[in-house]
N, C-alpha and C. Protein backbone atom coordinates (compact mmCIF):
# COMPACT_ATOMS: atom_id res chain seq x y z
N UNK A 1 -9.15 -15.00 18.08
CA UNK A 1 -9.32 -13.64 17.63
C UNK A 1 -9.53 -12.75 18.86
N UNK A 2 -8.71 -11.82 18.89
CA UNK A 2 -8.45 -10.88 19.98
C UNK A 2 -10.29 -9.66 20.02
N UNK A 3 -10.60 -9.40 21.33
CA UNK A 3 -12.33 -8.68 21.05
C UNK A 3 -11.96 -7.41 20.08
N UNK A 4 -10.59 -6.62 19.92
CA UNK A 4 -10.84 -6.02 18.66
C UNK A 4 -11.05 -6.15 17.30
N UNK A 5 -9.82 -7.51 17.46
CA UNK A 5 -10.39 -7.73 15.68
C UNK A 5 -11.76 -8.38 15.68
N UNK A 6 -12.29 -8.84 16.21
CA UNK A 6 -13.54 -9.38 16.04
C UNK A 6 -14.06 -7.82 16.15
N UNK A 7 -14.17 -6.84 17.04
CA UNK A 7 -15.08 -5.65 16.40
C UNK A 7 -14.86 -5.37 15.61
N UNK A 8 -13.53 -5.02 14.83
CA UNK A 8 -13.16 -4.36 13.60
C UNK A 8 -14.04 -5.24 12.48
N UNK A 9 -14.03 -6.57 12.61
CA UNK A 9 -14.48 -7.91 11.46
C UNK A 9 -16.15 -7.61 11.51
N UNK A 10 -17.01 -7.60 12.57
CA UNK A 10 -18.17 -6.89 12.41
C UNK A 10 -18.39 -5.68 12.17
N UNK A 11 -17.36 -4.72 12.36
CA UNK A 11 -17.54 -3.37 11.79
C UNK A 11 -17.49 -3.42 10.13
N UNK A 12 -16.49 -4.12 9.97
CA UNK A 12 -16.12 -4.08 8.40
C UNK A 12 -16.95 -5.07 7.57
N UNK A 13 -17.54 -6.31 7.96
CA UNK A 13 -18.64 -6.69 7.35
C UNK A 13 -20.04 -6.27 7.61
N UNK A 14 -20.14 -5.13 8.61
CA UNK A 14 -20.73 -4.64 8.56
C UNK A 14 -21.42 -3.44 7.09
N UNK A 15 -20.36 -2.55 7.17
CA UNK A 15 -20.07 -1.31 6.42
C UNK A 15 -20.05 -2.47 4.89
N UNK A 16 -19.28 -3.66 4.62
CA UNK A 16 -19.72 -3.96 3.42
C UNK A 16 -20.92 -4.23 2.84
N UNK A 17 -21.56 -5.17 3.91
CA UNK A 17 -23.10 -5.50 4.33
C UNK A 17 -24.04 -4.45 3.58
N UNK A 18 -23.81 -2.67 4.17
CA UNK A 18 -24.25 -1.78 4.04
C UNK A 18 -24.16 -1.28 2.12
N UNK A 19 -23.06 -1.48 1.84
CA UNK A 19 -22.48 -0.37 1.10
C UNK A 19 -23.30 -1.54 -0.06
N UNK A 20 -23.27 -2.96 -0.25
CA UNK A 20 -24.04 -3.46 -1.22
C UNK A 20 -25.46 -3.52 -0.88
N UNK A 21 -25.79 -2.85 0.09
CA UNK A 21 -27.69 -2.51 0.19
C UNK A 21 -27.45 -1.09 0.07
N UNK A 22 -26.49 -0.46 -0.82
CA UNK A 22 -26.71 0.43 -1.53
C UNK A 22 -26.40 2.10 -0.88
N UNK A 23 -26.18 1.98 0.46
CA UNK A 23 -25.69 3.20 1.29
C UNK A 23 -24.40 3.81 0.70
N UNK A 24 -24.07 5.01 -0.10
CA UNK A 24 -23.02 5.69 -0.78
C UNK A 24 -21.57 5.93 0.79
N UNK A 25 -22.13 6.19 1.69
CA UNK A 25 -21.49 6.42 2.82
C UNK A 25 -20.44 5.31 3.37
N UNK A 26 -21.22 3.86 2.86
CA UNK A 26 -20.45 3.23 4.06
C UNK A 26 -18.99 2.44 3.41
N UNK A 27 -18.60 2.84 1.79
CA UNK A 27 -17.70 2.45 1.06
C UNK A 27 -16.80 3.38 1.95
N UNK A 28 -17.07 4.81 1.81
CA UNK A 28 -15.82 6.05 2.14
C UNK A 28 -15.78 5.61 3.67
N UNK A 29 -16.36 4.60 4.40
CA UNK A 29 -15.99 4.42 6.13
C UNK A 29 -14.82 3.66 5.56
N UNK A 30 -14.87 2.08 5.05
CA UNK A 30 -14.12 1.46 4.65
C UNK A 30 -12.70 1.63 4.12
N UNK A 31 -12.66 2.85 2.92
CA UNK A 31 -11.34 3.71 2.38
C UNK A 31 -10.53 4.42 3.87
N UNK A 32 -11.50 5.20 4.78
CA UNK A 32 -10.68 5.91 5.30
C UNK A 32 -10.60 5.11 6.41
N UNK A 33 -11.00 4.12 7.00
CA UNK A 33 -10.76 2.95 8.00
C UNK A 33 -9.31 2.32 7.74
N UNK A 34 -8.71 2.35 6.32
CA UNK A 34 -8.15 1.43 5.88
C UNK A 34 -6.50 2.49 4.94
N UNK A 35 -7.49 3.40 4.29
CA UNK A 35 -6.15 3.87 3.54
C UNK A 35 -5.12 4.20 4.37
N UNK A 36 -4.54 4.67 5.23
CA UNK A 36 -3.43 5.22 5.63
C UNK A 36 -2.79 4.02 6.07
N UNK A 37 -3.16 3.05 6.23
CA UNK A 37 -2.32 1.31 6.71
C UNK A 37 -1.79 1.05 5.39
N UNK A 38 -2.75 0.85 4.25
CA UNK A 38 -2.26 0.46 3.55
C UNK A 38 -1.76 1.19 2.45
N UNK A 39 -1.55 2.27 2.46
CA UNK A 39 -0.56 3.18 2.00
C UNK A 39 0.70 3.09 2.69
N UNK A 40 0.98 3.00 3.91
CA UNK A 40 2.12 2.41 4.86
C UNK A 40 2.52 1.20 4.02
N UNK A 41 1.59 0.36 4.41
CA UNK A 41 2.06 -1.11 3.47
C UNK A 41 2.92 -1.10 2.17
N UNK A 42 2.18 -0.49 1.41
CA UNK A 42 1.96 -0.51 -0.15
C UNK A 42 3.28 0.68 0.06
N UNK A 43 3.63 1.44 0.17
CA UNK A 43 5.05 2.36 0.14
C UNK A 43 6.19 1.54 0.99
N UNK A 44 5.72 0.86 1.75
CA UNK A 44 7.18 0.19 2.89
C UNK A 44 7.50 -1.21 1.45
N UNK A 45 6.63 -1.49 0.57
CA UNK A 45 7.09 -2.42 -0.60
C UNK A 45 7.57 -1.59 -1.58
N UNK A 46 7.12 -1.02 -2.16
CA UNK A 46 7.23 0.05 -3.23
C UNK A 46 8.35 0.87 -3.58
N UNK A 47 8.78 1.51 -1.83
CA UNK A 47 9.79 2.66 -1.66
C UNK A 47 9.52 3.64 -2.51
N UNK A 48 8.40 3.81 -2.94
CA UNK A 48 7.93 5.48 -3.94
C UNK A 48 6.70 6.11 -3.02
N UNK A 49 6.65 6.98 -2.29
CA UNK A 49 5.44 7.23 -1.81
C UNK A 49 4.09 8.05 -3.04
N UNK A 50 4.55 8.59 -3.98
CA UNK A 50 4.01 8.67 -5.00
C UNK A 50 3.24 7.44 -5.69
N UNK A 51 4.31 6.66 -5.82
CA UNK A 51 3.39 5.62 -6.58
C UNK A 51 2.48 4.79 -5.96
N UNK A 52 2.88 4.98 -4.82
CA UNK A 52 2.02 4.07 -3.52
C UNK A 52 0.96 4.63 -3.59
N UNK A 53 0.49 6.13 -3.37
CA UNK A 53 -0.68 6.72 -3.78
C UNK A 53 -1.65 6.04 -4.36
N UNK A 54 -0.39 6.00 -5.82
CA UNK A 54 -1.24 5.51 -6.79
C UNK A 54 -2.30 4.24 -6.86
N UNK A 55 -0.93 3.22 -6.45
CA UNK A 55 -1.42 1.85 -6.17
C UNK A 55 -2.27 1.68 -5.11
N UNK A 56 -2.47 2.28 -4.24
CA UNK A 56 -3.54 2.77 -2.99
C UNK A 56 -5.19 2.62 -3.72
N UNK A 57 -5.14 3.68 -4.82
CA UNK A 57 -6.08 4.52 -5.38
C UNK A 57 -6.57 2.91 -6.46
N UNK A 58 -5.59 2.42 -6.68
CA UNK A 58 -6.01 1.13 -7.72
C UNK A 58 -6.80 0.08 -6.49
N UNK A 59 -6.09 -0.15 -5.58
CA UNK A 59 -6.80 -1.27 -4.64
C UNK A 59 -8.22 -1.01 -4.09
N UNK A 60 -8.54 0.58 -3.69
CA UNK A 60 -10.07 0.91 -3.64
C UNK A 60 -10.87 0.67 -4.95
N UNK A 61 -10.26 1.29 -5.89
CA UNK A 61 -11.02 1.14 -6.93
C UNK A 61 -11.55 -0.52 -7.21
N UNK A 62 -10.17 -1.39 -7.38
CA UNK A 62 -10.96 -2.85 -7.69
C UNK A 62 -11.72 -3.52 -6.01
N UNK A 63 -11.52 -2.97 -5.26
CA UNK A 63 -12.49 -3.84 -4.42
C UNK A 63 -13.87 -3.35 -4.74
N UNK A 64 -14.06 -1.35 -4.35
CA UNK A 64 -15.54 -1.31 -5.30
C UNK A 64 -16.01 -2.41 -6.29
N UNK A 65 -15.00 -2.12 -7.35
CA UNK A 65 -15.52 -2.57 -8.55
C UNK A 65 -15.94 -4.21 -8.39
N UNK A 66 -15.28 -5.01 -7.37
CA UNK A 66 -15.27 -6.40 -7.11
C UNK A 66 -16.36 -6.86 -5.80
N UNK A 67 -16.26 -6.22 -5.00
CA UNK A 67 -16.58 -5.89 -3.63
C UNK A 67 -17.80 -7.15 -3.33
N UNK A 68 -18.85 -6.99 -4.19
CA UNK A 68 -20.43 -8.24 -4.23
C UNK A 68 -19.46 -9.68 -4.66
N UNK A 69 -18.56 -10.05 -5.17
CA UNK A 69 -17.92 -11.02 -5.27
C UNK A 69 -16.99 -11.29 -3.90
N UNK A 70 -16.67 -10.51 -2.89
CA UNK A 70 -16.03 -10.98 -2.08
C UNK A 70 -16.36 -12.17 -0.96
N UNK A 71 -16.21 -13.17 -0.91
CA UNK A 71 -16.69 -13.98 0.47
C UNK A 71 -16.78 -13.36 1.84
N UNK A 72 -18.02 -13.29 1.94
CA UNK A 72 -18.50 -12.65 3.77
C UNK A 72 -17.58 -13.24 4.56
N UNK A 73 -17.48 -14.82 4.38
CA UNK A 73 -17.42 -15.63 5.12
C UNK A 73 -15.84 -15.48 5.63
N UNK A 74 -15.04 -14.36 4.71
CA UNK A 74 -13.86 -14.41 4.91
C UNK A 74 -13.38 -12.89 5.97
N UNK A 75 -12.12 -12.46 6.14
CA UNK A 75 -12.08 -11.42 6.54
C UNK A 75 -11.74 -10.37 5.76
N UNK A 76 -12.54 -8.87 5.76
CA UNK A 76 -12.30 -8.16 4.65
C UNK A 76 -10.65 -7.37 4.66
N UNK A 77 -10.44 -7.30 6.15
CA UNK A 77 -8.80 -6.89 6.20
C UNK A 77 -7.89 -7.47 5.27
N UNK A 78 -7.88 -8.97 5.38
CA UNK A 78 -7.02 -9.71 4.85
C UNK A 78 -7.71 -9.86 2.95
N UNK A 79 -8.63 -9.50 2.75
CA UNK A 79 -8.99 -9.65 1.29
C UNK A 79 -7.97 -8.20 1.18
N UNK A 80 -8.38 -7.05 1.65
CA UNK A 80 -7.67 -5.67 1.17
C UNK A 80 -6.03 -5.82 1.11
N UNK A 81 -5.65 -6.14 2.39
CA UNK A 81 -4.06 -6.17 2.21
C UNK A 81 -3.45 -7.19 0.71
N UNK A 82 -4.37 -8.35 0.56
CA UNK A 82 -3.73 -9.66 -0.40
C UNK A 82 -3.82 -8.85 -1.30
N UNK A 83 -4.63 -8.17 -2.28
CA UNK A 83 -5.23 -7.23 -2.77
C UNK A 83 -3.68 -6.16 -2.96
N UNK A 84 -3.71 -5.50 -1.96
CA UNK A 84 -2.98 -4.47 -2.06
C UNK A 84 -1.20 -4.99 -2.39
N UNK A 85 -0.77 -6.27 -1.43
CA UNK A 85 0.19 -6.84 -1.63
C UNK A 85 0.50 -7.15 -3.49
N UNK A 86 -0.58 -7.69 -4.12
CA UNK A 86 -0.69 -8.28 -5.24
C UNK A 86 -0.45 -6.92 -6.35
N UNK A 87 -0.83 -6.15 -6.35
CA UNK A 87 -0.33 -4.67 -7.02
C UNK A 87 0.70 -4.06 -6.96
N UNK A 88 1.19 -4.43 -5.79
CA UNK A 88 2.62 -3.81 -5.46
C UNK A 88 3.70 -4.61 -5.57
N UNK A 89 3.50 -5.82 -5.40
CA UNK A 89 4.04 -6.79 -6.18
C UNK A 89 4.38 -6.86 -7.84
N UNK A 90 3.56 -6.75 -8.39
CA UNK A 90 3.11 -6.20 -9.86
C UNK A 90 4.04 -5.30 -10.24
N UNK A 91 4.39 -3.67 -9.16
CA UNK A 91 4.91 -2.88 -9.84
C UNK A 91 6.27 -3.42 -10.00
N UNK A 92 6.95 -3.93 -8.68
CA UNK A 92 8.33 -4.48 -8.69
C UNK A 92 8.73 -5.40 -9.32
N UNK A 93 7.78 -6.00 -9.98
CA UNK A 93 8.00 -6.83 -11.15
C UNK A 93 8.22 -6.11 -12.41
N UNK A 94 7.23 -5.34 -12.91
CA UNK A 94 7.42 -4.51 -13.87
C UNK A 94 8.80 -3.56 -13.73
N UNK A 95 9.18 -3.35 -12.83
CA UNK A 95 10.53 -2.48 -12.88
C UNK A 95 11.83 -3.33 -13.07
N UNK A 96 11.55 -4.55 -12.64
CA UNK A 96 12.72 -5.42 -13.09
C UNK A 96 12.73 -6.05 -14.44
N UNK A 97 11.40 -6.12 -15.00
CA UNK A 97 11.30 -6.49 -16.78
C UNK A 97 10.31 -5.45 -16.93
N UNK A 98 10.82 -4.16 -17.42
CA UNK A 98 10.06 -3.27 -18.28
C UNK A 98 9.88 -3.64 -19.38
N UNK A 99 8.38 -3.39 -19.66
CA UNK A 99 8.23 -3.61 -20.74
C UNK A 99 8.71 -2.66 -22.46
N UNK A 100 9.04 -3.27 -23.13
CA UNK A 100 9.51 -2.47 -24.41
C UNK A 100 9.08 -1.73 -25.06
């Protein structure tokens, strides 16, 4: 591990560290640390920058909502992108079998 990602990996288990001892602040470090990558991501799969938004706006929401279930022990980059991959995945599925 290169000395940035290891800062970024203590920054970011850091700020999670924080945000489940209850600090309102250190979720919105995390979103804006992170959204504009993976809005890149999530639209370079997608090809809708609209819906990428969207699906953006779904991947913050379930990590909040999931976030005390995540393994420390893991890296939170790679939980967000699998995460984000797995939704966007989802949509391009749904566009090839819409549902009826």
């Amino acid at each position: 591990m290169t000395a940035v990602a290891a800062a970024r990996e203590f920054d970011d288990a850091h700020l999670v560290r924080r945000h489940l001892e209850g600090d309102p602040q250190a979720f919105g470090s995390l979103v804006d640390r992170y959204q504009t990558h993976v809005l890149t991501f999530v639209n370079g799969i997608v090809g809708d920058r609209e819906r990428a938004e969207d699906l953006v706006l779904d991947v913050f929401i379930r990590i909040y909502r999931h976030l005390r279930w995540f393994d420390r022990r893991r890296e939170f980059q790679t939980w967000i992108y699998a995460i984000a991959s797995h939704l966007a995945e989802s949509e391009l599925r749904g566009r090839l079998h819409p549902r009826s």
